[in-house]
Protein backbone atom coordinates (compact mmCIF):
# COMPACT_ATOMS: atom_id res chain seq x y z
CA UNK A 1 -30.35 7.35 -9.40
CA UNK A 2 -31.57 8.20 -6.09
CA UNK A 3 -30.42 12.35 -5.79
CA UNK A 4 -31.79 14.27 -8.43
CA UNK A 5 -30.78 17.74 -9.40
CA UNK A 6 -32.79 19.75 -11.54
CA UNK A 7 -30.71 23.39 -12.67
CA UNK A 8 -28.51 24.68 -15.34
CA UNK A 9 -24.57 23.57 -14.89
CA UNK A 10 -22.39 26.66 -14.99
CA UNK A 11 -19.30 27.39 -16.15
CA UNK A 12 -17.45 29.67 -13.29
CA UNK A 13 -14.15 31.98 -14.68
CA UNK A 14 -11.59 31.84 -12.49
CA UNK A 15 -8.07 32.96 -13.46
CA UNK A 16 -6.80 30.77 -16.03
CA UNK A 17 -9.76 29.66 -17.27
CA UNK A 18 -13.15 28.27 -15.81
CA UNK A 19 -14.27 25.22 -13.95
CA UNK A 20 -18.12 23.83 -14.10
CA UNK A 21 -20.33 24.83 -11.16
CA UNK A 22 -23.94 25.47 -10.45
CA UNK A 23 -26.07 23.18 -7.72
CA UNK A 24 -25.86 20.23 -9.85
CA UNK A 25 -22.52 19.51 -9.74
CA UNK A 26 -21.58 20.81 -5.96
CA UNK A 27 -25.14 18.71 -4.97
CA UNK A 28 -24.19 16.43 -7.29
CA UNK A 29 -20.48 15.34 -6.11
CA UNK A 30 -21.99 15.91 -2.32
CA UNK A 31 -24.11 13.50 -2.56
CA UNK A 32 -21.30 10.92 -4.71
CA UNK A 33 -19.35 11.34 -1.89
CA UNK A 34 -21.87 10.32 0.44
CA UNK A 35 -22.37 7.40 -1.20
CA UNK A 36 -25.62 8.30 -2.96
CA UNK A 37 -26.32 8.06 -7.08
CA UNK A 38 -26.69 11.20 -8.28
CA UNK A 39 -27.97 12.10 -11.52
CA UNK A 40 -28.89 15.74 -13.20
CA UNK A 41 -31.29 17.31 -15.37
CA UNK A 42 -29.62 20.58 -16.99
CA UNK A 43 -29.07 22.55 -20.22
CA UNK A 44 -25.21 22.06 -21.15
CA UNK A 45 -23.82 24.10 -24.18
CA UNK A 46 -21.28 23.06 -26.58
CA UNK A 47 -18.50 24.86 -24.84
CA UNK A 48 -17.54 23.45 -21.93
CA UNK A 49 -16.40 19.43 -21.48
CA UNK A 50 -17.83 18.25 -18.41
CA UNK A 51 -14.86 16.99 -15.58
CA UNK A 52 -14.14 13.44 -15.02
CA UNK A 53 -16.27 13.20 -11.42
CA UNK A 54 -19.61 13.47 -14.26
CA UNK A 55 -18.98 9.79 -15.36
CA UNK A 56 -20.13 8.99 -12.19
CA UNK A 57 -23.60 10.61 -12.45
CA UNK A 58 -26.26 10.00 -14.53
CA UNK A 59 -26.64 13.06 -16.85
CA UNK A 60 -29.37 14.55 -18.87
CA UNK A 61 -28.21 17.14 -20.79
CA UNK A 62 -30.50 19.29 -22.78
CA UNK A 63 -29.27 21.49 -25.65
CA UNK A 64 -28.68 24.98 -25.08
CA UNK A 65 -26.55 27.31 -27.43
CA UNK A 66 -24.55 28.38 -24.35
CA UNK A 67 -23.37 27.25 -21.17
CA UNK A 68 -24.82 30.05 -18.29
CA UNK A 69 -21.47 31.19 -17.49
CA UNK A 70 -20.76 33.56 -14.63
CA UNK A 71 -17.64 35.76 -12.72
CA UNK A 72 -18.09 36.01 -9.13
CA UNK A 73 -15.71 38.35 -7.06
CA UNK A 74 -15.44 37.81 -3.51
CA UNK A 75 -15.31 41.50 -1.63
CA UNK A 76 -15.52 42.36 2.43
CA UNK A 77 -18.66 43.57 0.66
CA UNK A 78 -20.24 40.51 -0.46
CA UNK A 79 -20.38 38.79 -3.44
CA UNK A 80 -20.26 40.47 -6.92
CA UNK A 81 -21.57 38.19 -9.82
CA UNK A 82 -21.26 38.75 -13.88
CA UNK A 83 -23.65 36.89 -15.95
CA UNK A 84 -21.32 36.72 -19.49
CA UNK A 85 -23.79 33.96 -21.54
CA UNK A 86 -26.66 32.55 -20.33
CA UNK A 87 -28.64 29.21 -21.41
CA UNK A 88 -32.02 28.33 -22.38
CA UNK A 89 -34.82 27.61 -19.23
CA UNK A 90 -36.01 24.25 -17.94
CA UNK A 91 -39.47 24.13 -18.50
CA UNK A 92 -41.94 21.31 -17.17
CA UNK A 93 -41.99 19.76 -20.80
CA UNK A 94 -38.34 19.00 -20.42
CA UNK A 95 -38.71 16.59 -17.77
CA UNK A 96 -38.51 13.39 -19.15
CA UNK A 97 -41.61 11.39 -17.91
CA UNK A 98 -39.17 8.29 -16.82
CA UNK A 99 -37.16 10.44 -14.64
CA UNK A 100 -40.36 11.48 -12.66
CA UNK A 101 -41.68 7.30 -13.32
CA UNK A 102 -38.00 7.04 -11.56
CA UNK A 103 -39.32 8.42 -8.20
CA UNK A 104 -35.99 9.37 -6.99
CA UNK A 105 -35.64 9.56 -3.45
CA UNK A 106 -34.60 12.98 -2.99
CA UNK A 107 -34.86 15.83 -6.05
CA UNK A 108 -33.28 19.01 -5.61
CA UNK A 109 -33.96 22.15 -7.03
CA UNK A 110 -31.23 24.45 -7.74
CA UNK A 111 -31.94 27.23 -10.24
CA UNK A 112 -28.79 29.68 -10.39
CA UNK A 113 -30.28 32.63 -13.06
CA UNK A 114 -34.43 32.26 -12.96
CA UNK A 115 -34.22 28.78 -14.87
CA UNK A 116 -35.89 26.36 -13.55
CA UNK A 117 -39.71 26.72 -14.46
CA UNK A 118 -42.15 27.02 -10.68
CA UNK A 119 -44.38 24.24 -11.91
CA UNK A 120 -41.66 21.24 -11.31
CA UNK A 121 -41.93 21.43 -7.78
CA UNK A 122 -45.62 19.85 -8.68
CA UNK A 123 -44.26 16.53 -10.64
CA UNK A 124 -41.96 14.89 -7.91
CA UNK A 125 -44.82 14.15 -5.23
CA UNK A 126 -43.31 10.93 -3.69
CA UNK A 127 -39.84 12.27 -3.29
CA UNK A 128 -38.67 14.09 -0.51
CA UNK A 129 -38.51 17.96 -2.28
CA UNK A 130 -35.55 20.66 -1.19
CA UNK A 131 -35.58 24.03 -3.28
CA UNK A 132 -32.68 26.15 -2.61
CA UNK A 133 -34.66 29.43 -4.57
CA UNK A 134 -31.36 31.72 -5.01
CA UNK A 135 -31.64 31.48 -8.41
CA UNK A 136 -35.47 32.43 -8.44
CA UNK A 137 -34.05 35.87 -6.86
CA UNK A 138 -31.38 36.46 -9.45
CA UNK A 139 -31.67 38.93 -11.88
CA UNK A 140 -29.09 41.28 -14.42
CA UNK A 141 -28.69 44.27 -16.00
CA UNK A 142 -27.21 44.95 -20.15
CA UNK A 143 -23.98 44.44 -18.53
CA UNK A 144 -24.83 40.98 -16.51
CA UNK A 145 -24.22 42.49 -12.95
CA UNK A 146 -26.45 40.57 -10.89
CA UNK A 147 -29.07 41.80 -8.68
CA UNK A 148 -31.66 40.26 -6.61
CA UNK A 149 -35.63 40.49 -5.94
CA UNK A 150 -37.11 38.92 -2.78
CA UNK A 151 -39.08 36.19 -2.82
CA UNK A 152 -42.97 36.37 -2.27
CA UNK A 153 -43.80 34.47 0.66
CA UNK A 154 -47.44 33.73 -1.26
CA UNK A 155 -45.60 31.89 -4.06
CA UNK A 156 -47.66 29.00 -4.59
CA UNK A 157 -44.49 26.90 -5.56
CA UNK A 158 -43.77 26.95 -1.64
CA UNK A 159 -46.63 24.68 -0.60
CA UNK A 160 -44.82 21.87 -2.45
CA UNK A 161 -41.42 21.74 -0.82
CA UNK A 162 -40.52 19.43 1.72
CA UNK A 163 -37.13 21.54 2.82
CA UNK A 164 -35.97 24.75 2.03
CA UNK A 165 -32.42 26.59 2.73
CA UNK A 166 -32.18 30.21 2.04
CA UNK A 167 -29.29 32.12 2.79
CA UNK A 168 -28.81 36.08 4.99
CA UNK A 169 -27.97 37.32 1.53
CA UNK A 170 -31.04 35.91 -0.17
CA UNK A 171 -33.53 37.29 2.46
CA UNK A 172 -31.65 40.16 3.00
CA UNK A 173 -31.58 39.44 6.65
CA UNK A 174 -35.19 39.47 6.94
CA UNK A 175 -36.13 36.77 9.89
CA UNK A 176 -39.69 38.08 9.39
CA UNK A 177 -39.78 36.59 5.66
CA UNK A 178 -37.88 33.19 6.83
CA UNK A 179 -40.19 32.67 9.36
CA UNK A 180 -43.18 33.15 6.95
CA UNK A 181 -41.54 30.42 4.90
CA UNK A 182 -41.04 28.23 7.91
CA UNK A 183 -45.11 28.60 7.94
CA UNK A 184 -45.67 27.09 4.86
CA UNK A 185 -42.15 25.06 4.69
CA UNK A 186 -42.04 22.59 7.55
CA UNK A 187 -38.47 22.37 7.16
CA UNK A 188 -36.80 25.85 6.57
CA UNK A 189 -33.05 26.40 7.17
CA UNK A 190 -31.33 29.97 7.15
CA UNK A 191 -27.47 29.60 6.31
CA UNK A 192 -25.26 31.90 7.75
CA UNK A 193 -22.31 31.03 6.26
CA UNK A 194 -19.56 30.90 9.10
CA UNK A 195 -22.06 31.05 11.61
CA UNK A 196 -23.70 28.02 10.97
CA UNK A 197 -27.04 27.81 10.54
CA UNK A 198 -30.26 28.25 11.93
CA UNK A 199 -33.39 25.45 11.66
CA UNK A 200 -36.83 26.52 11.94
CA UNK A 201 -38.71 23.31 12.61
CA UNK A 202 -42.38 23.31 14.12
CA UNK A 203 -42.54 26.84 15.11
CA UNK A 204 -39.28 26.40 17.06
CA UNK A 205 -36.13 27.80 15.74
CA UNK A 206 -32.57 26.20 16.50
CA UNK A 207 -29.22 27.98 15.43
CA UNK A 208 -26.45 25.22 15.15
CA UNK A 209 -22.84 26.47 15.01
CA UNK A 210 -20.73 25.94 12.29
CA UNK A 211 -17.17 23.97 12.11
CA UNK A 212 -14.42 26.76 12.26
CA UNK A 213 -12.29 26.80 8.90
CA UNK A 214 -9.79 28.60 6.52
CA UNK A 215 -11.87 29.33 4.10
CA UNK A 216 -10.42 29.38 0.40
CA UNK A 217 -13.27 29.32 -1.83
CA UNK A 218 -16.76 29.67 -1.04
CA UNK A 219 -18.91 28.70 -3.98
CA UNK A 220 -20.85 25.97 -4.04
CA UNK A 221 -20.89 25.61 -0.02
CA UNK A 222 -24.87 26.54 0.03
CA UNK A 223 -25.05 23.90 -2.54
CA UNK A 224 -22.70 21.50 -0.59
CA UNK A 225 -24.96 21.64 2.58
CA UNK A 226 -28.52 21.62 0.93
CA UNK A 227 -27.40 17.90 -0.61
CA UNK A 228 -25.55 16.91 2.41
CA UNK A 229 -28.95 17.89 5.00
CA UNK A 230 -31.27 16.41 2.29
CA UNK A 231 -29.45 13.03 2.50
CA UNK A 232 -29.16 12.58 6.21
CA UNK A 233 -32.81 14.15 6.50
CA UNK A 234 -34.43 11.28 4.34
CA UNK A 235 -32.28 8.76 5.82
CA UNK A 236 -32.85 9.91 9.95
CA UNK A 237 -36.19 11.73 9.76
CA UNK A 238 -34.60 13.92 12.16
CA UNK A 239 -33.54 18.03 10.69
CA UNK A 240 -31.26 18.46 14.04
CA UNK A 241 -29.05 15.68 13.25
CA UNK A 242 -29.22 16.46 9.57
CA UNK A 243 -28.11 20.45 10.15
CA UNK A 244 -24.96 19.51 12.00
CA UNK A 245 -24.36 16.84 9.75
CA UNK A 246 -24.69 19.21 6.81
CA UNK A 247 -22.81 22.46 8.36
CA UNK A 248 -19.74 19.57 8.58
CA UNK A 249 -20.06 18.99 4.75
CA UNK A 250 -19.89 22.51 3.77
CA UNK A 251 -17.43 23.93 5.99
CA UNK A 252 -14.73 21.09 4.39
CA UNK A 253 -16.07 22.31 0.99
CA UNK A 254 -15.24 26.26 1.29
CA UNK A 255 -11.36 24.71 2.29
CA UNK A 256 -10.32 23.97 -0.97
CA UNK A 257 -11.02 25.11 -4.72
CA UNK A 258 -14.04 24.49 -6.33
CA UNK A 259 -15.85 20.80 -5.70
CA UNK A 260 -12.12 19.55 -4.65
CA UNK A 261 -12.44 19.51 -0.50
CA UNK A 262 -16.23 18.30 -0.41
CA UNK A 263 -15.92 15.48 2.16
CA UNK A 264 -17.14 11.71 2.00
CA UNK A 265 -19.24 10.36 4.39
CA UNK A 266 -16.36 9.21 6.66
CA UNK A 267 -15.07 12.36 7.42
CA UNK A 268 -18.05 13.94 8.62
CA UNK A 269 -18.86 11.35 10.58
CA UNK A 270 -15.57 11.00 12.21
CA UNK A 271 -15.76 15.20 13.05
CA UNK A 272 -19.21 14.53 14.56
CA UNK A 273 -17.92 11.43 16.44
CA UNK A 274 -14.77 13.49 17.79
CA UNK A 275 -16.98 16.30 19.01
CA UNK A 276 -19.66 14.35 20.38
CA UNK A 277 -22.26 15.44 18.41
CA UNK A 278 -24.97 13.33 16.53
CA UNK A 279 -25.47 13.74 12.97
């Protein structure tokens, strides 16, 4: 294992039935397809059977009497998210002490509903860190319609991640809060979905356009480019090159269902080749 993703899997309605989502398996099959070894650490109820592509990570599943299962709705509005059953937290203590002996090159954090307990971002000191905090902002009503709190630019968590990639919708288009991250972050990225992104880096900030695309399903796309920039971060140093490459990754994501359109390595690099661009 050398991408580790610590978060609860999901299991996502859709009409039909429901298909497994969540940061670890969107980060998880990005970073399969670039020819990383992913593994996970998440809480995985008794009700859903995990999809053929989870044979090729390595998977630490800790009990939980539900999988968090959620409805999202996709308006000109925004997103609208239902919380139906939700699974225990991930607490420090659940960390196994190998998987931190492991020293995997990259962990991710990706908590989807307030899961993921602050203090992890402490145990992984030699690895290179990315939190994507959405599910830090998450909270639900009796009914389970989501809602979200800003993040607290104090939080002491921040001082331990190496990368972090918030989204307009989680900041609420507040520049002045991403750029107090990008003080205490050195690498902070804003996603702006089909506008690309935008890297602050050193007190300079860079927007990088975004591969146009016929978008058919957005979830999982943050997800999709947090692995994707991680990888090409920690293997070029260089959070330019890793941006385009990772805007690339996500737009073919969003163009099919679910995890099915997240690209290999080959394809992005044959995009970037074809437009000249580095990455």
């Amino acid at each position: 294992m050398d991408f580790l993703t610590i978060g609860n899997l999901t299991k996502d309605l859709v009409a039909g039935g429901h298909t497994v989502g969540g940061a670890v398996t969107y980060a998880s099959v990005a970073a399969l397809r670039q020819g990383w070894r992913p593994g996970i650490l998440s809480r995985i109820g008794p009700d859903v059977a995990l999809p053929a592509v989870f044979q090729e990570f390595e998977v630490i599943a800790l009990p939980a009497s539900h999988t968090l299962t959620f409805e999202n709705t996709y308006t000109d509005e925004g997103r609208e998210q239902i919380i139906h059953a939700v699974a225990e937290s991930i607490e420090a203590d659940d960390v196994p002490a190998l998987l931190v002996e492991q020293n995997p090159a990259v962990v991710l954090l990706g908590p989807v509903a307030n899961e993921v307990a602050r203090e992890i971002t402490g145990m992984f000191p030699n690895s290179l860190l990315g939190v994507v905090p959405q599910g830090w902002m998450r909270r639900w009503d009796d009914g389970g319609r989501v809602y979200h709190i800003p993040l607290d630019c104090g939080d002491d968590w921040l001082a331990q991640a190496d990368v972090l990639v918030v989204s307009t919708e989680d900041v609420g288009n507040n520049l002045d809060l991403v750029r107090c991250f990008s003080e205490i972050v050195e690498v902070t990225v804003l996603t702006r979905g089909t506008h690309g992104c935008d890297l602050y880096y050193r007190g300079h900030v860079t927007h990088v356009p975004a591969r146009r695309v016929r978008e058919v399903d957005p979830t999982g796309a943050g997800d999709t480019f947090t692995a994707a920039f991680l990888i090409r971060y920690c293997e070029t140093g260089d959070p330019l090159q890793a941006a385009r490459y990772a805007n690339v990754a996500a737009s073919f994501c969003v163009e099919g269902i679910s995890y099915s359109t997240i690209p290999s390595r080959p394809q992005v690099k044959a995009y970037l080749a074809q437009h000249g661009l580095e990455g």
